[in-house]
C-alpha atoms as a PDB file:
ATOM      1  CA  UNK A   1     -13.601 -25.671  15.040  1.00  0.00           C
ATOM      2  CA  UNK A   2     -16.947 -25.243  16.617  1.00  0.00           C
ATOM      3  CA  UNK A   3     -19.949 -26.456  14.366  1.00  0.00           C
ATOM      4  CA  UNK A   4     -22.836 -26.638  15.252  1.00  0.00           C
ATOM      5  CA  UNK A   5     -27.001 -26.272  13.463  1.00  0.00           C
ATOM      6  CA  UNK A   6     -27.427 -22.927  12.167  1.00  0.00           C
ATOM      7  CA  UNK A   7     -30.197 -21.447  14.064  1.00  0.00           C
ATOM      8  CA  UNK A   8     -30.242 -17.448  12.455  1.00  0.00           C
ATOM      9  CA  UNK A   9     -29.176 -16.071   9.272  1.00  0.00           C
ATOM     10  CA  UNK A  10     -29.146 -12.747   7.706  1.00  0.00           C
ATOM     11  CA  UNK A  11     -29.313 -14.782   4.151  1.00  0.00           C
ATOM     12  CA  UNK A  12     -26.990 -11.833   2.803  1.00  0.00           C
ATOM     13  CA  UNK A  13     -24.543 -14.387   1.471  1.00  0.00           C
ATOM     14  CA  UNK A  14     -23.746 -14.791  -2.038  1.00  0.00           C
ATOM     15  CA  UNK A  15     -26.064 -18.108  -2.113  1.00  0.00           C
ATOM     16  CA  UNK A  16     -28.658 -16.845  -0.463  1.00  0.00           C
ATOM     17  CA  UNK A  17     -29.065 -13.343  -1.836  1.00  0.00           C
ATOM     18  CA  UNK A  18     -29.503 -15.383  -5.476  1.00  0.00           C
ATOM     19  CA  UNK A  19     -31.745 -18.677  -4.925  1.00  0.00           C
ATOM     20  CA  UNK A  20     -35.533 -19.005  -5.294  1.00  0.00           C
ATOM     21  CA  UNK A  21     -37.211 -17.556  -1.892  1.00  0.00           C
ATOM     22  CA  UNK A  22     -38.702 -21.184  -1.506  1.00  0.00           C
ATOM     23  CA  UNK A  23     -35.208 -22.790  -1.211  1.00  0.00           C
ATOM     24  CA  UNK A  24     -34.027 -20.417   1.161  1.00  0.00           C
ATOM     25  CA  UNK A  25     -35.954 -23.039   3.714  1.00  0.00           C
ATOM     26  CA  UNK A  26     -33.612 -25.966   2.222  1.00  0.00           C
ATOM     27  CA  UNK A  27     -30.357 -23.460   3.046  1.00  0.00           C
ATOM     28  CA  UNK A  28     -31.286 -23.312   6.419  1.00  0.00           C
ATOM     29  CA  UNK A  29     -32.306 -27.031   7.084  1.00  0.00           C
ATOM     30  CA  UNK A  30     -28.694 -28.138   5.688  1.00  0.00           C
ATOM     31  CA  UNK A  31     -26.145 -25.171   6.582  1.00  0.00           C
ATOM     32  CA  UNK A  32     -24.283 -25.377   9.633  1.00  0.00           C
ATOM     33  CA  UNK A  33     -22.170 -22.318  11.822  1.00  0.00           C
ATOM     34  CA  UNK A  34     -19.133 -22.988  12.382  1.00  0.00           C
ATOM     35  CA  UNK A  35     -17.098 -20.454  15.266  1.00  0.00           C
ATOM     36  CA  UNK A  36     -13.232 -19.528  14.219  1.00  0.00           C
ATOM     37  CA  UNK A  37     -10.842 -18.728  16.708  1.00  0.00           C
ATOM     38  CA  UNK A  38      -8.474 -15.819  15.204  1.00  0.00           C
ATOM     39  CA  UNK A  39      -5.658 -18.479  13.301  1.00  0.00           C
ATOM     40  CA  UNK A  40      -7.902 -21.259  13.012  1.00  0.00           C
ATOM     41  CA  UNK A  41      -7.393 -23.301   9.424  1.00  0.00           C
ATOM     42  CA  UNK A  42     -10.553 -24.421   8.103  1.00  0.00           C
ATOM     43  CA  UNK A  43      -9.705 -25.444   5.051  1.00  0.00           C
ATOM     44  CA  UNK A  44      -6.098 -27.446   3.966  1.00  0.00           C
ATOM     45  CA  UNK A  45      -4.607 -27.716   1.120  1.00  0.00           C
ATOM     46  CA  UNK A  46      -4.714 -30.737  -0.783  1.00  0.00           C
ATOM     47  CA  UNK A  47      -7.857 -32.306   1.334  1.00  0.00           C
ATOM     48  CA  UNK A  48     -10.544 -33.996  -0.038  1.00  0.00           C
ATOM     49  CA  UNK A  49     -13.440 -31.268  -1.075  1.00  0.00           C
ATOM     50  CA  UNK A  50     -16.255 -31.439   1.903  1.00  0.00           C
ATOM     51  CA  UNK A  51     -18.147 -28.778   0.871  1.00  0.00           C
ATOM     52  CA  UNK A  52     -18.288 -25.064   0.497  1.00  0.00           C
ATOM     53  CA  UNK A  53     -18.137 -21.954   3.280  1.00  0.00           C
ATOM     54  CA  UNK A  54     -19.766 -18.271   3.679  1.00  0.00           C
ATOM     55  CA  UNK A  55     -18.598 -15.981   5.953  1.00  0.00           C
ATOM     56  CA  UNK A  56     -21.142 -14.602   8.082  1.00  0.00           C
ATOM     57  CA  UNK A  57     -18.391 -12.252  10.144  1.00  0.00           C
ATOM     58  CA  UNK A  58     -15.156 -11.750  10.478  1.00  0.00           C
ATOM     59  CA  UNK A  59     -12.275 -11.646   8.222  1.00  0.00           C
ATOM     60  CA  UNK A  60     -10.137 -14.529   5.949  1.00  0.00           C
ATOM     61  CA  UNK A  61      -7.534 -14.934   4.206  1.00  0.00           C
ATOM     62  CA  UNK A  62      -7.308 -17.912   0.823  1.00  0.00           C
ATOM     63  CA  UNK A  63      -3.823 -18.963   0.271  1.00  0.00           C
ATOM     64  CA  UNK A  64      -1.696 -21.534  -0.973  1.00  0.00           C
ATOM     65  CA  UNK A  65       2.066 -22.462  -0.395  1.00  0.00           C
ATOM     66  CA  UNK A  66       4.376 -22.703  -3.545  1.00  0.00           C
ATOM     67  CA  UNK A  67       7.271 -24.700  -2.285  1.00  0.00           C
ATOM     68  CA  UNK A  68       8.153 -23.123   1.807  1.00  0.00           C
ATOM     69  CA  UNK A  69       6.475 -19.645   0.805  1.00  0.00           C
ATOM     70  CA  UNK A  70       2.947 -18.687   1.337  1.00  0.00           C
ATOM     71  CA  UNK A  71       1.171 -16.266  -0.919  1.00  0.00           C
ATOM     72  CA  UNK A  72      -2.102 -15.098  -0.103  1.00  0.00           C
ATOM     73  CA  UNK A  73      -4.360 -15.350  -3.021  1.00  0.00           C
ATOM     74  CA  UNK A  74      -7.544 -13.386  -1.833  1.00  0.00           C
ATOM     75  CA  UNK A  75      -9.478 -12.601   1.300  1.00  0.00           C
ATOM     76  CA  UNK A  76     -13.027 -13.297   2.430  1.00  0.00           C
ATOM     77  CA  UNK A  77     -15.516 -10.467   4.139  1.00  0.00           C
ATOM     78  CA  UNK A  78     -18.794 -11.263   5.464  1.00  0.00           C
ATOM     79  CA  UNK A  79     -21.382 -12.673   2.644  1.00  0.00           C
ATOM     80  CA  UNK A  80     -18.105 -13.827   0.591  1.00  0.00           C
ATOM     81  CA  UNK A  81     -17.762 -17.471  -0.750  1.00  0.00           C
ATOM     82  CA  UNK A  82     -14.753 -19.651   0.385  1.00  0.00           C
ATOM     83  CA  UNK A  83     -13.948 -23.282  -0.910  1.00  0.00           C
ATOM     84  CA  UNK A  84     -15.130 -22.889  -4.462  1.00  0.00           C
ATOM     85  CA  UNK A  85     -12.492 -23.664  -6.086  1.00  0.00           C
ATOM     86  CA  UNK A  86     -12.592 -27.078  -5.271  1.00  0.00           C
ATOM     87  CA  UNK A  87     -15.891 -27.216  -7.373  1.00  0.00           C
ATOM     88  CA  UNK A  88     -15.291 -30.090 -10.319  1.00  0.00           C
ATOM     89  CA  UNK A  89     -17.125 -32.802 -12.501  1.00  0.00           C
ATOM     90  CA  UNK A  90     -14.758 -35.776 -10.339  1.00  0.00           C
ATOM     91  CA  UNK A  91     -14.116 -35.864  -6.808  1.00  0.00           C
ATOM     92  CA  UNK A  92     -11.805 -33.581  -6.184  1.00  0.00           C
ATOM     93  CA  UNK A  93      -9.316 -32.003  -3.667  1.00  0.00           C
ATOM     94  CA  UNK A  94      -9.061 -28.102  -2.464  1.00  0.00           C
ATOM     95  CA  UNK A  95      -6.145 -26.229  -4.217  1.00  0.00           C
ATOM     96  CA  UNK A  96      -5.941 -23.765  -1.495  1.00  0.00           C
ATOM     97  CA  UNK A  97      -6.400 -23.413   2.092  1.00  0.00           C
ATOM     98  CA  UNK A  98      -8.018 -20.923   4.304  1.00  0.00           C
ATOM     99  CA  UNK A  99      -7.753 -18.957   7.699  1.00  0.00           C
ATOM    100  CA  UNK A 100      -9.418 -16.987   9.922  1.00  0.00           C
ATOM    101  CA  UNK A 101      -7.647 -13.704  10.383  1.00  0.00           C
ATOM    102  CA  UNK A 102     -10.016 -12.955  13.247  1.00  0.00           C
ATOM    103  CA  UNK A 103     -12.430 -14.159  14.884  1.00  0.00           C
ATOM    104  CA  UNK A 104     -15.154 -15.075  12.418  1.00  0.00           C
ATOM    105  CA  UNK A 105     -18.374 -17.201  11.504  1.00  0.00           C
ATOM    106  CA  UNK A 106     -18.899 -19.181   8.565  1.00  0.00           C
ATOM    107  CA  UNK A 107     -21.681 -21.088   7.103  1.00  0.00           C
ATOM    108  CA  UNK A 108     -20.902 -24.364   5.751  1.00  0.00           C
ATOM    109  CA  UNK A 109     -22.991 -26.550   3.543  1.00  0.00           C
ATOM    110  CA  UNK A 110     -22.289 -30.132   1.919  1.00  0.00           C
ATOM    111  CA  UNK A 111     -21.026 -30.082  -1.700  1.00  0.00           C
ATOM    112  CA  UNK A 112     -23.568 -32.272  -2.517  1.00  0.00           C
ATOM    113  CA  UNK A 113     -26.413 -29.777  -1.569  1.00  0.00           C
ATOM    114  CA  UNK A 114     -24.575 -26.807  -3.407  1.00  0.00           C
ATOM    115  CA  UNK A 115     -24.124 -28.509  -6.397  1.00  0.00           C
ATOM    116  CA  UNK A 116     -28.065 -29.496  -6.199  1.00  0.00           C
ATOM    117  CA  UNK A 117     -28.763 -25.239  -5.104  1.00  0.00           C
ATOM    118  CA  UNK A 118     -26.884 -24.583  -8.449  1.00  0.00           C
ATOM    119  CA  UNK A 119     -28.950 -27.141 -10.727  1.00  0.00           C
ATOM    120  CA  UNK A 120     -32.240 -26.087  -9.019  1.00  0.00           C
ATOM    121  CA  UNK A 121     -31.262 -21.763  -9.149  1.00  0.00           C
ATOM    122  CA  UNK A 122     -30.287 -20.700 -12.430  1.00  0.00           C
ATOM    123  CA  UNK A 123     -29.390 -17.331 -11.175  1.00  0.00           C
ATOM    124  CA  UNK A 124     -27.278 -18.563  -7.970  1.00  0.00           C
ATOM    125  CA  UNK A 125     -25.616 -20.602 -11.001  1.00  0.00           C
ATOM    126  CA  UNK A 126     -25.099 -17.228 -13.656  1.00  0.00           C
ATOM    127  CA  UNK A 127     -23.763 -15.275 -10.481  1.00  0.00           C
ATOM    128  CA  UNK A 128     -21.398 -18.317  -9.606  1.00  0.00           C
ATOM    129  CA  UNK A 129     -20.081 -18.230 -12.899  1.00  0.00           C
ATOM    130  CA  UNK A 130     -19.594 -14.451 -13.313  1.00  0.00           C
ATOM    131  CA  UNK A 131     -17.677 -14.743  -9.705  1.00  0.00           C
ATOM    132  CA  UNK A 132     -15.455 -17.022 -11.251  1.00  0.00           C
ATOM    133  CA  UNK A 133     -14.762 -15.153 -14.615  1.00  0.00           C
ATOM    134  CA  UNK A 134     -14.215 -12.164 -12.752  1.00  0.00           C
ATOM    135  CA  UNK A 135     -11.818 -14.132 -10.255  1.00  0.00           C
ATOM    136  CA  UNK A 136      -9.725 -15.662 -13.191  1.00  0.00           C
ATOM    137  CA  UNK A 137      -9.597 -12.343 -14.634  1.00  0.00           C
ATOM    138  CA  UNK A 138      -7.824 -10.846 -11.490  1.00  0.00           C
ATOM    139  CA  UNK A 139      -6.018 -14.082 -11.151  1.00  0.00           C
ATOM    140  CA  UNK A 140      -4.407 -13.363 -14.155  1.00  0.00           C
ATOM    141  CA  UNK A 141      -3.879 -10.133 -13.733  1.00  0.00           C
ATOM    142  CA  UNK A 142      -2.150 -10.802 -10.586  1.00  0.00           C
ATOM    143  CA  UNK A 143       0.153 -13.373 -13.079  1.00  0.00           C
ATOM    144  CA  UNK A 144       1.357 -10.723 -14.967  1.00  0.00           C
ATOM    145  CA  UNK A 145       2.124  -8.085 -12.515  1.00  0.00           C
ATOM    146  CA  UNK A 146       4.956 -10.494 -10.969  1.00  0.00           C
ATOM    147  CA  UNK A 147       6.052 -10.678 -14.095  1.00  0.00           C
ATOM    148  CA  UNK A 148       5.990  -6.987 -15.194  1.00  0.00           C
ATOM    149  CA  UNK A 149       5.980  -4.730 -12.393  1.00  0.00           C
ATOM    150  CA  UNK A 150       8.460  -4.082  -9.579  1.00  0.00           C
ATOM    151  CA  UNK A 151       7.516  -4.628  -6.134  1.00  0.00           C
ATOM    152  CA  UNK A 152       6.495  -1.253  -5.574  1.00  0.00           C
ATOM    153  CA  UNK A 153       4.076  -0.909  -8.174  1.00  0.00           C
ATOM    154  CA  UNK A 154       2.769  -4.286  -7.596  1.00  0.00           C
ATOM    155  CA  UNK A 155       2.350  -2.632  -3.995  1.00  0.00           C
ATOM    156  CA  UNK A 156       0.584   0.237  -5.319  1.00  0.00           C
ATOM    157  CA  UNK A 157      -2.001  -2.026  -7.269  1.00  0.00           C
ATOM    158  CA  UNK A 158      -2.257  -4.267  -4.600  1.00  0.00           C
ATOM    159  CA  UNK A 159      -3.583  -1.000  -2.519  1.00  0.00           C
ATOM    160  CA  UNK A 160      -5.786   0.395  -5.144  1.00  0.00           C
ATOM    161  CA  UNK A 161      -7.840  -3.334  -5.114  1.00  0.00           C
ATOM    162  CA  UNK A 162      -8.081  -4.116  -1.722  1.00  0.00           C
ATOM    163  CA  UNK A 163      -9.533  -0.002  -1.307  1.00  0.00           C
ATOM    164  CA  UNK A 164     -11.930  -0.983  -4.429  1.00  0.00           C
ATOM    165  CA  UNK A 165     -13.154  -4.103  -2.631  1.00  0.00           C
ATOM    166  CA  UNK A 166     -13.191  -3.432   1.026  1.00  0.00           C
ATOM    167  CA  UNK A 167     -12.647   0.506   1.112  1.00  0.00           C
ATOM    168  CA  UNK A 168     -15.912   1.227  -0.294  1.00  0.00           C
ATOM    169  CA  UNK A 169     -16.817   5.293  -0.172  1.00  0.00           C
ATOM    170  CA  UNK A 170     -14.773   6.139   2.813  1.00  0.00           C
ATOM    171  CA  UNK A 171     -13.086   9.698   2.673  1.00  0.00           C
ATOM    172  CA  UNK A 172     -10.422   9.181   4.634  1.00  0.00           C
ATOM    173  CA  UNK A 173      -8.961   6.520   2.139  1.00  0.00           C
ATOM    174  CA  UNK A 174      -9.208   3.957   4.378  1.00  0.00           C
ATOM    175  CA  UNK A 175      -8.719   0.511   2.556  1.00  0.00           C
ATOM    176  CA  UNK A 176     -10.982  -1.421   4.463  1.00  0.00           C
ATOM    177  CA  UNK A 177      -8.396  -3.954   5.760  1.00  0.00           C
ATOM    178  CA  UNK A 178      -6.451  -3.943   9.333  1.00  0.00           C
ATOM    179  CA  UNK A 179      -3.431  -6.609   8.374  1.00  0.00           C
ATOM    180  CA  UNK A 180      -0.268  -7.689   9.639  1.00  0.00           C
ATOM    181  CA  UNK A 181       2.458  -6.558   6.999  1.00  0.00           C
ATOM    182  CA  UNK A 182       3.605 -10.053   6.870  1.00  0.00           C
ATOM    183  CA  UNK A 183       0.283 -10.693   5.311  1.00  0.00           C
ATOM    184  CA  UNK A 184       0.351  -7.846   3.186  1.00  0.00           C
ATOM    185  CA  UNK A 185       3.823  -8.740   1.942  1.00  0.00           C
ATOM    186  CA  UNK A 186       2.557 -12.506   1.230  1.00  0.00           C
ATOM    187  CA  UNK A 187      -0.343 -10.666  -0.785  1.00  0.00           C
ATOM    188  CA  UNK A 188       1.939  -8.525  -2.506  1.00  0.00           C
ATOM    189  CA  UNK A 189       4.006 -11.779  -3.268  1.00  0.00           C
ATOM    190  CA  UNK A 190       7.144 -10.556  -1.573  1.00  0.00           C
ATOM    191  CA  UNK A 191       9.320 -10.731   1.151  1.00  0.00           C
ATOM    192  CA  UNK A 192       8.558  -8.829   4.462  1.00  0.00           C
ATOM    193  CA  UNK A 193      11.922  -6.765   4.560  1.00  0.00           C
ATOM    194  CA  UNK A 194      11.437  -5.836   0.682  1.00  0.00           C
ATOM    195  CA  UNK A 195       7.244  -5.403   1.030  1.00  0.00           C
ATOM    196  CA  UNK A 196       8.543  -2.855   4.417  1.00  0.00           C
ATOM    197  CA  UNK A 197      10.909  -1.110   2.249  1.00  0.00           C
ATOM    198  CA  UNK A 198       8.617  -0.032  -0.547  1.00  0.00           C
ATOM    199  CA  UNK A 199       6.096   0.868   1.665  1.00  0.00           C
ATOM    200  CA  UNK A 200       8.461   3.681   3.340  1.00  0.00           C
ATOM    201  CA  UNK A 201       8.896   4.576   0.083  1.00  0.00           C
ATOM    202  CA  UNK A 202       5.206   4.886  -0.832  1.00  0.00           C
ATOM    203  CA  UNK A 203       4.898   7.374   2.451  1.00  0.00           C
ATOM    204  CA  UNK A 204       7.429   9.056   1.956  1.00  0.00           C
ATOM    205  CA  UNK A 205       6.399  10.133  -1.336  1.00  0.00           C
ATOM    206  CA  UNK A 206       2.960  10.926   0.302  1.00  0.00           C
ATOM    207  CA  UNK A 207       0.581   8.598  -1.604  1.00  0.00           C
ATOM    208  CA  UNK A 208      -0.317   6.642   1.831  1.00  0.00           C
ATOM    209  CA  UNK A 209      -0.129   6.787   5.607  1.00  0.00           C
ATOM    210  CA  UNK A 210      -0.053   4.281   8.278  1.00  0.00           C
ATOM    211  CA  UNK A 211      -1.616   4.003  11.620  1.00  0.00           C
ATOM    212  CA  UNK A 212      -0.356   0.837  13.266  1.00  0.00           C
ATOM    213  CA  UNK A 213      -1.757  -1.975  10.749  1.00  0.00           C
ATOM    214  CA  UNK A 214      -4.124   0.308   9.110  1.00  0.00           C
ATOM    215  CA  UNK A 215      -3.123   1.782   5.705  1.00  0.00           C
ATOM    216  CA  UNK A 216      -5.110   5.080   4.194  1.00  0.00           C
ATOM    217  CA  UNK A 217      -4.218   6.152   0.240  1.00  0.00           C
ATOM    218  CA  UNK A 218      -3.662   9.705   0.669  1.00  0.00           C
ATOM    219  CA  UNK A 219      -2.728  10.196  -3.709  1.00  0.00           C
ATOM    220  CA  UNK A 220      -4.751   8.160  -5.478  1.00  0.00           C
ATOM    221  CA  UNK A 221      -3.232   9.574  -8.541  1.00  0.00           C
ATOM    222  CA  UNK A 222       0.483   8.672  -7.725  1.00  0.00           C
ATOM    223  CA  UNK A 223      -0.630   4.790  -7.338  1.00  0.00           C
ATOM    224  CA  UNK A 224      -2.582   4.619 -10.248  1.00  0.00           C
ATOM    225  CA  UNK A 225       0.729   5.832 -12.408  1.00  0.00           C
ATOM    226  CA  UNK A 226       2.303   3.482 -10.747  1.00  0.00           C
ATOM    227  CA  UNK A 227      -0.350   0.378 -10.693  1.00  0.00           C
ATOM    228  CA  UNK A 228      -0.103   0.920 -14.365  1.00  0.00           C
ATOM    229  CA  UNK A 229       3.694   0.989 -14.912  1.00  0.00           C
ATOM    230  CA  UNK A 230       5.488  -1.846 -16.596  1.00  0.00           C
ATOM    231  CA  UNK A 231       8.641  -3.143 -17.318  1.00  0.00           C
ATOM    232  CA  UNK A 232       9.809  -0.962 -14.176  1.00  0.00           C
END
């Protein structure tokens, strides 16, 4: 990893866009850029907790490994927070890891200094913890879907989130994300011959298309039946 002194910054991340306009002076004294290569781990699993990253560009993927099998529990666009979960009242150690799935930027500060942002910004500190309610809440979600939905309508829901969150307004049905299916299958929280199978099946029914390792929702209505299937 390159790091090096932060020298510009849009201050469009999620701490910046919510801390007193005063502190935003302290942010930039303490942050630091650090340059991804496309595959570069910056954060391993089951390290002691440094301190916590923004991407400023680029794309990244949060995962953990449960036994030999990586499942990919979120990713990270530009402005997103990465490393949070390592946040507690003791020392503490990350529970996931994280990649760069391209090249990217990221700003990192010292735990120490975030933890002093949050006492100092009250509304850095309410938007932190509606982050994480909303995060549990689609942790859990994800939790039950394994549990009650086949792998194509976990597929289906999967594509219906990741359109919500990185799609935005696009017509085309675009869902914001270029991935390798091995990726996708990992998010999915399958294997790559099974995740490859039900997505045949999810063209060939005409609710998506695929251009190389982009993925466009053609039928919105044919995933959301089967997002919200159970027991299938």
């Amino acid at each position: 990893m390159k790091l090096k002194k932060a020298n510009t910054c849009d201050h469009s991340c999620l701490m910046c866009r919510y801390v007193l306009r005063d502190w935003l002076g302290q942010i930039d004294l303490q942050r630091k850029n650090i340059k991804l290569k496309k595959g570069e781990q910056f954060i391993i699993e089951g390290e002691s907790v440094r301190g916590i990253y923004f991407v400023q560009s680029g794309l990244v993927k949060v995962h953990r490994n449960l036994g030999d099998k990586e499942t990919i529990v979120r990713f990270a666009k530009k402005g997103d927070i990465v490393g949070h979960r390592g946040i507690a009242s003791e020392p503490t150690f990350y529970p996931v890891s994280a990649t760069a799935l391209e090249v990217s930027q990221v700003c990192f500060v010292e735990l120490p200094f975030f933890l002093s942002t949050l006492r100092i910004n009250p509304e850095l500190s309410y938007r932190l913890m509606l982050f994480f309610a909303d995060e549990l809440h689609l942790s859990e979600q994800k939790m039950a879907n394994l549990a009650q939905l086949s792998v194509k309508n976990r597929l289906a829901w999967s594509l219906l989130l990741l359109h919500r969150i990185f799609g935005g307004e696009t017509e085309d049905g675009d869902i914001g994300l270029s991935l390798s299916k091995k990726d996708l299958a990992s998010y999915v929280g399958t294997t790559y011959e099974t995740f490859y199978r039900m997505l045949g099946e999810l063209i060939q029914m005409g609710a998506i298309t695929v251009e190389g390792k982009k993925i466009f929702i053609k039928d919105f209505q044919q995933l959301n039946r089967l997002a919200s299937e159970q027991g299938v």
